[in-house]
N, C-alpha and C. Protein backbone atom coordinates (compact mmCIF):
# COMPACT_ATOMS: atom_id res chain seq x y z
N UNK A 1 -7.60 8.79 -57.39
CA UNK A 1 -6.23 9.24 -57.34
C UNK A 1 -5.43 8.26 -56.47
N UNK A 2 -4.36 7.70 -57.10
CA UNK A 2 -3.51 6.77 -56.09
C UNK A 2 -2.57 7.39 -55.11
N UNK A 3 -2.64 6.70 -53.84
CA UNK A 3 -2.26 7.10 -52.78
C UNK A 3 -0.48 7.61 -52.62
N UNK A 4 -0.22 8.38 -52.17
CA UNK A 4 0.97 8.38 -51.88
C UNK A 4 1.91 7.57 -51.54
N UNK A 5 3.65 7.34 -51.95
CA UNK A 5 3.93 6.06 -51.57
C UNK A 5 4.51 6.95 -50.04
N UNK A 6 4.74 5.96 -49.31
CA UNK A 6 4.76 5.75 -47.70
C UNK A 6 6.49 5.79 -47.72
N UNK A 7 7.54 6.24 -47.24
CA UNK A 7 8.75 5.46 -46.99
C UNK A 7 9.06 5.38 -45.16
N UNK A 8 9.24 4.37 -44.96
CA UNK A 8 9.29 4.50 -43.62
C UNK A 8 10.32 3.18 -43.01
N UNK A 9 10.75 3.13 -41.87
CA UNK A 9 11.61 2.21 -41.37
C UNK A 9 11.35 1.92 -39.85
N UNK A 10 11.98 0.65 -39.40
CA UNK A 10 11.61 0.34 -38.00
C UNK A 10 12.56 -0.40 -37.63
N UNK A 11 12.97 -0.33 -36.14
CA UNK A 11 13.62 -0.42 -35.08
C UNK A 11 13.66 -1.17 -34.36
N UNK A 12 13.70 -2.48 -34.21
CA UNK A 12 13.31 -3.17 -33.21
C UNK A 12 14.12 -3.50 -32.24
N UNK A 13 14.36 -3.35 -30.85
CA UNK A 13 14.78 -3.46 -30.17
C UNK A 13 15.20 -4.96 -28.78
N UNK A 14 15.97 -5.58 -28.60
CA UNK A 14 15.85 -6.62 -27.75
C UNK A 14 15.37 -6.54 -26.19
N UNK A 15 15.77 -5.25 -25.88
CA UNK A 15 14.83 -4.59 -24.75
C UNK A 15 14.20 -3.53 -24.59
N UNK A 16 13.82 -2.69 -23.65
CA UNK A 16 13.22 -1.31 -23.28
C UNK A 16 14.30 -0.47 -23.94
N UNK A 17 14.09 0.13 -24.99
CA UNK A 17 15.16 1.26 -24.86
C UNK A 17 14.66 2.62 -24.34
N UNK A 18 15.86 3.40 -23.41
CA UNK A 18 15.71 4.32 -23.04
C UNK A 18 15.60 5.77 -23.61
N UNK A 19 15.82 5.41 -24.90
CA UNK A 19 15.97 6.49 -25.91
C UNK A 19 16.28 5.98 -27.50
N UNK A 20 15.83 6.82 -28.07
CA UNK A 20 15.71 6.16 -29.75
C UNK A 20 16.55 6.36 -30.29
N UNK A 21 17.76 6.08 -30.71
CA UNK A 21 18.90 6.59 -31.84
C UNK A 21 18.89 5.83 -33.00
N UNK A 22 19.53 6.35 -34.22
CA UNK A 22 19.44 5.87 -35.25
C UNK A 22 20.54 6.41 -35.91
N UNK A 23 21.06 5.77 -37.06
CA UNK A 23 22.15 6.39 -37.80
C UNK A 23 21.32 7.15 -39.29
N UNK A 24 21.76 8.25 -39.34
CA UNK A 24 21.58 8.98 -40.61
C UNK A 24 23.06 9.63 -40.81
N UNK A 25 22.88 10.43 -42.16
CA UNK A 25 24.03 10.73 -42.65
C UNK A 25 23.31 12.57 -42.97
N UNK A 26 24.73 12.99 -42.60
CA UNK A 26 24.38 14.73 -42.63
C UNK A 26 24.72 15.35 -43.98
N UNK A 27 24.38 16.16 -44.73
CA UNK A 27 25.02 16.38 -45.81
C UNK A 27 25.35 18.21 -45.85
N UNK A 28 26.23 18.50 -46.60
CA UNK A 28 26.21 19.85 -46.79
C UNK A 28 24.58 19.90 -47.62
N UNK A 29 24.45 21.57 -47.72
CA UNK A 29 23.30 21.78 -48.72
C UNK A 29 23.54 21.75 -50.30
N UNK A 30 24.54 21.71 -50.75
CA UNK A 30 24.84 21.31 -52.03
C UNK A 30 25.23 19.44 -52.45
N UNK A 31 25.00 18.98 -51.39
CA UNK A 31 25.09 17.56 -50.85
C UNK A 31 26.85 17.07 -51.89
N UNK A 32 27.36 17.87 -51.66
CA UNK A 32 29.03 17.54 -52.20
C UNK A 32 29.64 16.90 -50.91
N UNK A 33 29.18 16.59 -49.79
CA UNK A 33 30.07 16.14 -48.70
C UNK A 33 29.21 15.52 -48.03
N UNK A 34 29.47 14.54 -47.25
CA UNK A 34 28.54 14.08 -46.18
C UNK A 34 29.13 13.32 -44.75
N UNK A 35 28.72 12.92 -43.95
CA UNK A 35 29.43 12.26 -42.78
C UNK A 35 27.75 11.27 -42.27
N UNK A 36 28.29 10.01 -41.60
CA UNK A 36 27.60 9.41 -40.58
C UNK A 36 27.52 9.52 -39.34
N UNK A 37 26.13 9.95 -38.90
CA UNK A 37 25.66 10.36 -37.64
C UNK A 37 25.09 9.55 -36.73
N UNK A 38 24.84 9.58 -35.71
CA UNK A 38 24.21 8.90 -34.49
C UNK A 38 23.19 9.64 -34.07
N UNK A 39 22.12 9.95 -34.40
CA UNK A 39 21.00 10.96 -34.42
C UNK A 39 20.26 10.39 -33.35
N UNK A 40 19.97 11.10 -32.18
CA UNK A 40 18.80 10.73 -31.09
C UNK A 40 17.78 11.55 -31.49
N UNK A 41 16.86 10.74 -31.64
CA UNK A 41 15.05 11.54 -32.05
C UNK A 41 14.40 12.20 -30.49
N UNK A 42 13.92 13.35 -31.05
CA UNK A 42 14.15 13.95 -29.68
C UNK A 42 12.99 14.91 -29.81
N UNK A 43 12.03 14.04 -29.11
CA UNK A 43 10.58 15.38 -29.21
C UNK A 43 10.20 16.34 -28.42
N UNK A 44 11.23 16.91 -27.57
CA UNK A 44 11.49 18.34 -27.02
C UNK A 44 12.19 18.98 -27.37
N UNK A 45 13.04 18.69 -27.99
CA UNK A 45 13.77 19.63 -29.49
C UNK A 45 13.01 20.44 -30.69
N UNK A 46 12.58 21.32 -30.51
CA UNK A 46 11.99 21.95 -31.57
C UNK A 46 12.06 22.31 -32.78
N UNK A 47 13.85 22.14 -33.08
CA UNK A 47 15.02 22.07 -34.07
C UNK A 47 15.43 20.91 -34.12
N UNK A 48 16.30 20.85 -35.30
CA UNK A 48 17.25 19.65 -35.22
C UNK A 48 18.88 20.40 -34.84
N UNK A 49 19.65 19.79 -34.46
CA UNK A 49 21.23 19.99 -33.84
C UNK A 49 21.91 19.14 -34.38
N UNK A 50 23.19 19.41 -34.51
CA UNK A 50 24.41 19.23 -34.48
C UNK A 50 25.58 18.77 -33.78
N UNK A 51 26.41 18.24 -33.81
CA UNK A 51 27.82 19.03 -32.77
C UNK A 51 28.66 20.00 -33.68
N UNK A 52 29.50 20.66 -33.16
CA UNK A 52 30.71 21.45 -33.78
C UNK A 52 31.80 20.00 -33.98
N UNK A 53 31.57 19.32 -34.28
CA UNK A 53 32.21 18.02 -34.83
C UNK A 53 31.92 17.88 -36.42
N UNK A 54 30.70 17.73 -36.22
CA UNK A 54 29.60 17.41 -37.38
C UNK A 54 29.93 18.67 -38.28
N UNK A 55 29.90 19.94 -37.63
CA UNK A 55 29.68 21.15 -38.48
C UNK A 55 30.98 21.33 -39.25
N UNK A 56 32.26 21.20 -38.34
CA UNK A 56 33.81 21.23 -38.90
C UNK A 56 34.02 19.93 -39.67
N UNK A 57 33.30 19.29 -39.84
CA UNK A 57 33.95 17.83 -40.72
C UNK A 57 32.96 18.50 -42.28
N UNK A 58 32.25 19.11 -42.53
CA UNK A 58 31.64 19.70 -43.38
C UNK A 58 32.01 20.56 -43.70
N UNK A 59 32.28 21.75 -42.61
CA UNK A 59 33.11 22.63 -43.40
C UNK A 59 31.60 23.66 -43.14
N UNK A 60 31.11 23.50 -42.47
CA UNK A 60 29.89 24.40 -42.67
C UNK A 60 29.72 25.49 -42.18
N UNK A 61 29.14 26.57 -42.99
CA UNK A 61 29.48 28.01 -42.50
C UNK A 61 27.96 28.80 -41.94
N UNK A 62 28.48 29.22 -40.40
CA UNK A 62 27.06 29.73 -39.99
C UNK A 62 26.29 30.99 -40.64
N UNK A 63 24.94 31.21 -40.98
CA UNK A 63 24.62 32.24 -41.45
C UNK A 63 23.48 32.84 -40.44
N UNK A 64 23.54 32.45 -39.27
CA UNK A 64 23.12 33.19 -38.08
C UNK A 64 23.34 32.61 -36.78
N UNK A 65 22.73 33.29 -35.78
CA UNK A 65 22.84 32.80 -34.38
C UNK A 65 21.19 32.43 -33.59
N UNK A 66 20.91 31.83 -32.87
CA UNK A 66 19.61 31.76 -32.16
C UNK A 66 19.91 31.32 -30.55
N UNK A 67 18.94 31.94 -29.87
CA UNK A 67 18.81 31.33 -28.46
C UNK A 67 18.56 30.05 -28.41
N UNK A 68 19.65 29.03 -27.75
CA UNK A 68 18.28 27.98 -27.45
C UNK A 68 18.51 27.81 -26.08
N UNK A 69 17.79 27.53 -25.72
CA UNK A 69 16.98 27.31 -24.09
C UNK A 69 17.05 25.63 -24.14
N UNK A 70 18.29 24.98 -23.04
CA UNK A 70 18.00 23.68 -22.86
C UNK A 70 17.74 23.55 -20.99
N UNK A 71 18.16 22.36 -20.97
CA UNK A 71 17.83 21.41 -19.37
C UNK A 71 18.49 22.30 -18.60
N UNK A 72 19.35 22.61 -18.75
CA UNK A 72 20.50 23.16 -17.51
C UNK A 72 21.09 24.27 -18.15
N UNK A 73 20.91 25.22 -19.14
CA UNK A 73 20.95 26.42 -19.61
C UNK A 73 20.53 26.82 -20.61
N UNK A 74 20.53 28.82 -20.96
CA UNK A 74 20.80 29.22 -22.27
C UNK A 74 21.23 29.73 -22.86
N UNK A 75 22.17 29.76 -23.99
CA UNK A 75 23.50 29.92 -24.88
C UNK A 75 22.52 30.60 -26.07
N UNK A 76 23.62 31.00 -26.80
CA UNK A 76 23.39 31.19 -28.25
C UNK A 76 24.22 30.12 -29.01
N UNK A 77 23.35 29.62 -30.02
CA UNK A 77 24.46 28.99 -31.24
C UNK A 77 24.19 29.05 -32.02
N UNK A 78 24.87 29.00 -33.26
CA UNK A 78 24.68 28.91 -34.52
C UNK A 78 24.44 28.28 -35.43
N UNK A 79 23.56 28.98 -36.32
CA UNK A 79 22.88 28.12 -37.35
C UNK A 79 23.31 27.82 -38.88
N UNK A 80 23.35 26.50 -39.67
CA UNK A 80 23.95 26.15 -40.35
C UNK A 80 22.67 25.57 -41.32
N UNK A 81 22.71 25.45 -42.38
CA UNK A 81 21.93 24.70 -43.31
C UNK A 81 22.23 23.15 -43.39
N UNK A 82 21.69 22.56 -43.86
CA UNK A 82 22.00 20.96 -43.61
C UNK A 82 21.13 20.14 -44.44
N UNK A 83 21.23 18.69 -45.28
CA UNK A 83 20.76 17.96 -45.57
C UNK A 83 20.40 16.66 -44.85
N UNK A 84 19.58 16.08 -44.41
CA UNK A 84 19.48 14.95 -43.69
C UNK A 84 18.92 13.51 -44.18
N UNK A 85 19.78 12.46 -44.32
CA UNK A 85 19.25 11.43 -44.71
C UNK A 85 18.87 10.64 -43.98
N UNK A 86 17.64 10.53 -43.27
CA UNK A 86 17.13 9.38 -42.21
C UNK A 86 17.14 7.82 -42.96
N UNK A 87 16.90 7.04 -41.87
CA UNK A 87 17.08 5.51 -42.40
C UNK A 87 16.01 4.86 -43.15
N UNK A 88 14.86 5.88 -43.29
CA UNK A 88 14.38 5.32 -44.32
C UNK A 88 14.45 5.57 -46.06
N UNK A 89 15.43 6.45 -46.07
CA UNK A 89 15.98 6.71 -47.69
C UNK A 89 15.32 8.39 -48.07
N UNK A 90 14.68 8.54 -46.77
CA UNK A 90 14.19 10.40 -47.27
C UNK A 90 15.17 11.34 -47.15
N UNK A 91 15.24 11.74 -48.08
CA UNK A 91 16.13 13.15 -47.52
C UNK A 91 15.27 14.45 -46.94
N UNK A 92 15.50 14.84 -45.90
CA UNK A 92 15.28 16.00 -45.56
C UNK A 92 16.55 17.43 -45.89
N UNK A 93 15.77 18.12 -46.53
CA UNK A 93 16.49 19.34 -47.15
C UNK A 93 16.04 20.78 -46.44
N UNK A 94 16.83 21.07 -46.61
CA UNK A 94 16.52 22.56 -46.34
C UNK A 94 16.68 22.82 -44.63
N UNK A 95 17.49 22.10 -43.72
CA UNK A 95 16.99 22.08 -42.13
C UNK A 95 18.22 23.13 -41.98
N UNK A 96 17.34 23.83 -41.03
CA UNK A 96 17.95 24.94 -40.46
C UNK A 96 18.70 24.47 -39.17
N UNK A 97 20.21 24.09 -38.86
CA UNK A 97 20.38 23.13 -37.87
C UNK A 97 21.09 23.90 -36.76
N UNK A 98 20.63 23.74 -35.52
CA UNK A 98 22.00 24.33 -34.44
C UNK A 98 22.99 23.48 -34.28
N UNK A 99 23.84 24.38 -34.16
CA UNK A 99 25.43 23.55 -33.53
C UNK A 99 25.69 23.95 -31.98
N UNK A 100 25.57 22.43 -31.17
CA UNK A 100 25.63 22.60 -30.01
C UNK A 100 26.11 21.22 -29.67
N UNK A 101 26.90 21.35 -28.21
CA UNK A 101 27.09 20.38 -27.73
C UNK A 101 26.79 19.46 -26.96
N UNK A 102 26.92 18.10 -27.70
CA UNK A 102 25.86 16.94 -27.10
C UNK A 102 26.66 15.77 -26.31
N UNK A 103 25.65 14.42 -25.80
CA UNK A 103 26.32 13.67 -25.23
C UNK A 103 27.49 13.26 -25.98
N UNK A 104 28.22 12.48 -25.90
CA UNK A 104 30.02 12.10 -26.46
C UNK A 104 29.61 10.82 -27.48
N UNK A 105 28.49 10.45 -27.24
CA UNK A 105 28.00 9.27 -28.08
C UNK A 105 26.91 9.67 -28.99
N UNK A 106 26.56 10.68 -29.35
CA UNK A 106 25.33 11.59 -29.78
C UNK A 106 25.93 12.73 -31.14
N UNK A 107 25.72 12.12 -32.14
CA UNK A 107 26.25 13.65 -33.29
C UNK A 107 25.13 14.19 -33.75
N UNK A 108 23.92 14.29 -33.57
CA UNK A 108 22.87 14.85 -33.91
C UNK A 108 21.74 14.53 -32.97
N UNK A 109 20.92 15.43 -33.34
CA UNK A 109 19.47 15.41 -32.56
C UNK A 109 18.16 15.46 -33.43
N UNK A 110 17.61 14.86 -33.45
CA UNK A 110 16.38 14.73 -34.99
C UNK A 110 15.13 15.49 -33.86
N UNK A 111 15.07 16.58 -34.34
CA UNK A 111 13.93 17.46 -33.52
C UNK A 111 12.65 17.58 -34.23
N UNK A 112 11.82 18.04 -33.78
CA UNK A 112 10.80 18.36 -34.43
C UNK A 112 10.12 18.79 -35.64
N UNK A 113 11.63 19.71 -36.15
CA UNK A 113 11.09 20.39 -37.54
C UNK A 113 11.09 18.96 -38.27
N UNK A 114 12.15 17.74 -37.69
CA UNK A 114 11.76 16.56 -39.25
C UNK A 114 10.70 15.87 -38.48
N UNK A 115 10.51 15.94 -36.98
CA UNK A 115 9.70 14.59 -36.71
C UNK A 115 8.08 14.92 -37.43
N UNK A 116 7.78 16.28 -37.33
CA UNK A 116 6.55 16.65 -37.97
C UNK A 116 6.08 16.45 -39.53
N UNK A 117 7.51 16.17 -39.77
CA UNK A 117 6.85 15.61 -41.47
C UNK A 117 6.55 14.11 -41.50
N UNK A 118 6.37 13.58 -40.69
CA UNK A 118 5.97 12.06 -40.71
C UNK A 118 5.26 11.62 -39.62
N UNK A 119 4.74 10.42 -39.53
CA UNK A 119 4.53 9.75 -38.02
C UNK A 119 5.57 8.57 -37.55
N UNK A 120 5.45 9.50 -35.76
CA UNK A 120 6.47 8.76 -35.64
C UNK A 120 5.59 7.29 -34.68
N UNK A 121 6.02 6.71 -34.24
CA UNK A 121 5.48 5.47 -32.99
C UNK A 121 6.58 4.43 -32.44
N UNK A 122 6.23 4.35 -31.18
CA UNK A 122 6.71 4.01 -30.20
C UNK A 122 5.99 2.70 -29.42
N UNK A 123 6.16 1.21 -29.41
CA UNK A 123 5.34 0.66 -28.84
C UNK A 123 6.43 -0.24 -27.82
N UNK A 124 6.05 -0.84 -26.75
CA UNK A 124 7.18 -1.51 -25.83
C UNK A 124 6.11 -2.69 -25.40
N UNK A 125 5.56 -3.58 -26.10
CA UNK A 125 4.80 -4.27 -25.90
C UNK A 125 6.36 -5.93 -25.62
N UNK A 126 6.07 -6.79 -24.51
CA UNK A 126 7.00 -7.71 -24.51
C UNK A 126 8.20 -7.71 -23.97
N UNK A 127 8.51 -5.82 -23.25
CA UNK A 127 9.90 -6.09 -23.14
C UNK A 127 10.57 -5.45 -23.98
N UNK A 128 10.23 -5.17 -25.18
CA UNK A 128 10.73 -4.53 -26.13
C UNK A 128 10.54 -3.66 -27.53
N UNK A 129 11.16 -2.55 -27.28
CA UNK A 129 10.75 -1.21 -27.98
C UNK A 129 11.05 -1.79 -29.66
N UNK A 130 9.71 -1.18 -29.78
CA UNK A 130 9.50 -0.90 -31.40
C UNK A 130 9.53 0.12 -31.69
N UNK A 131 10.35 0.94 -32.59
CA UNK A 131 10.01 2.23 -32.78
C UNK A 131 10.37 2.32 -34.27
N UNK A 132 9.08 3.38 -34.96
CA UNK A 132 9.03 3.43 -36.31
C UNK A 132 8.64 4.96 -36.97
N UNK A 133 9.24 5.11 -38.05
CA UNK A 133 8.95 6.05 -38.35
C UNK A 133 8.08 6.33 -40.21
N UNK A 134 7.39 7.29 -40.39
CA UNK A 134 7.14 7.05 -41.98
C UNK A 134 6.71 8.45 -42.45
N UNK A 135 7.31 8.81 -43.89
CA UNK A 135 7.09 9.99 -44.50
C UNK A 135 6.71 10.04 -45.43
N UNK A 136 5.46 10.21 -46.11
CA UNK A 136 4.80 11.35 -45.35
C UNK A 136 3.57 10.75 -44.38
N UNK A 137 3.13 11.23 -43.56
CA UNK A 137 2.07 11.16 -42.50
C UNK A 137 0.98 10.42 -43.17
N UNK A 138 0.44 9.49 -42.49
CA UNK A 138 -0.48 8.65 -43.41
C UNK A 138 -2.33 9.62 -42.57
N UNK A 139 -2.62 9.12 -43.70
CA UNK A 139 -4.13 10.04 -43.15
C UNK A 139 -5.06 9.44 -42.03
N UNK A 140 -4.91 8.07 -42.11
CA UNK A 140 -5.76 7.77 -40.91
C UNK A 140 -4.47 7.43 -39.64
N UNK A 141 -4.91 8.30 -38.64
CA UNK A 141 -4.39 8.02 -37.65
C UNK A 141 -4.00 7.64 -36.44
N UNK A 142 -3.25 7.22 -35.84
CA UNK A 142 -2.64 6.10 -34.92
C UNK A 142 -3.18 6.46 -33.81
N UNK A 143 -4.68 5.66 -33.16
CA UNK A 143 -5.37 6.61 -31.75
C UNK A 143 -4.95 5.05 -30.84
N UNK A 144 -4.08 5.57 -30.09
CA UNK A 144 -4.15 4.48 -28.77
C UNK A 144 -5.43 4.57 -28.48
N UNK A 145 -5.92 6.10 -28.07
CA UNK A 145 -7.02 5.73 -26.98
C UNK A 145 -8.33 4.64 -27.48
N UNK A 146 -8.22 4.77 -28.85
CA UNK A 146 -9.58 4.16 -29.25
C UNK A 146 -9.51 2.76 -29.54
N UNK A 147 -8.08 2.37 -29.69
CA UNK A 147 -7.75 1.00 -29.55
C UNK A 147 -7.95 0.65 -27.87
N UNK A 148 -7.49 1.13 -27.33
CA UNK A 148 -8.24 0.36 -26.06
C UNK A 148 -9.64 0.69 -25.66
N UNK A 149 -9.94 1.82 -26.36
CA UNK A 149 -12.22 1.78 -25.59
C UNK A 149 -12.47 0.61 -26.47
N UNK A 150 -11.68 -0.02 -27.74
CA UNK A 150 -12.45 -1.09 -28.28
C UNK A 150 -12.38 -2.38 -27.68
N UNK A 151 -11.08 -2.76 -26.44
CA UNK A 151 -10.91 -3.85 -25.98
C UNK A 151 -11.90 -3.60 -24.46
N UNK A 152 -12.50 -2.61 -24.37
CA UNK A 152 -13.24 -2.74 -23.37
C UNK A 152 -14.61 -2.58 -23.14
């Protein structure tokens, strides 16, 4: 049986970055509208987010509320349906998204529900961050630890 194809993209950076952003594009769920985002990948996010920027340029209508629990409080906000096009050409469908407010340079938050459909990696070898992502999850997988018991 031939293998699944892989889609995935990478990041390369000229120095340490302190955090991963990327541009994707948000879509309604009938994908009739869309906008460009500044998405920070964010693996203490358990959801993916929004701003009420993002949500009013769509037009998007909440069909519930949830707790979320961040750094320095917890609110209720509301939840919106959403399409997501990451930079490697996948769409993610069906994301259940909060609308909340983020840094002023930040229109989204890529949380967990998408980071779990792929692998993600992170390497800062030189000075400078590589960071990559690919969907769907490849089967053999990415063990730091055993790459270094082999250099020793």
């Amino acid at each position: 049986m031939p293998e699944r194809p892989h889609f995935a993209f990478r990041q390369d950076n000229l120095t340490l970055a302190d955090r991963l952003v990327t541009e994707v594009s948000v879509f309604t769920p009938d994908k009739k509208a869309s906008v460009k985002a500044r998405a920070l990948w964010d693996t203490g996010a358990m959801g993916s987010v929004i701003t009420p920027h993002i949500a009013q340029s769509l037009r998007l209508a909440p069909f519930d509320f949830v707790l979320v629990s961040g750094v320095n409080k917890t609110d209720y906000a509301d939840l919106v349906h959403i399409s997501v096009d990451l930079p490697n050409g996948v769409m993610c469908d069906d994301i259940d998204a909060m609308i909340c407010t983020l840094n002023p340079d930040i229109d989204m938050l890529i949380g967990m529900d998408i980071i779990l459909a792929g692998d993600l990696a992170i390497s800062n070898a030189g000075g400078k961050t590589l960071f990559t992502f690919a969907i769907p999850p490849f089967e053999d997988k990415t063990d730091l630890y055993e790459k270094a018991a082999r250099l020793q």
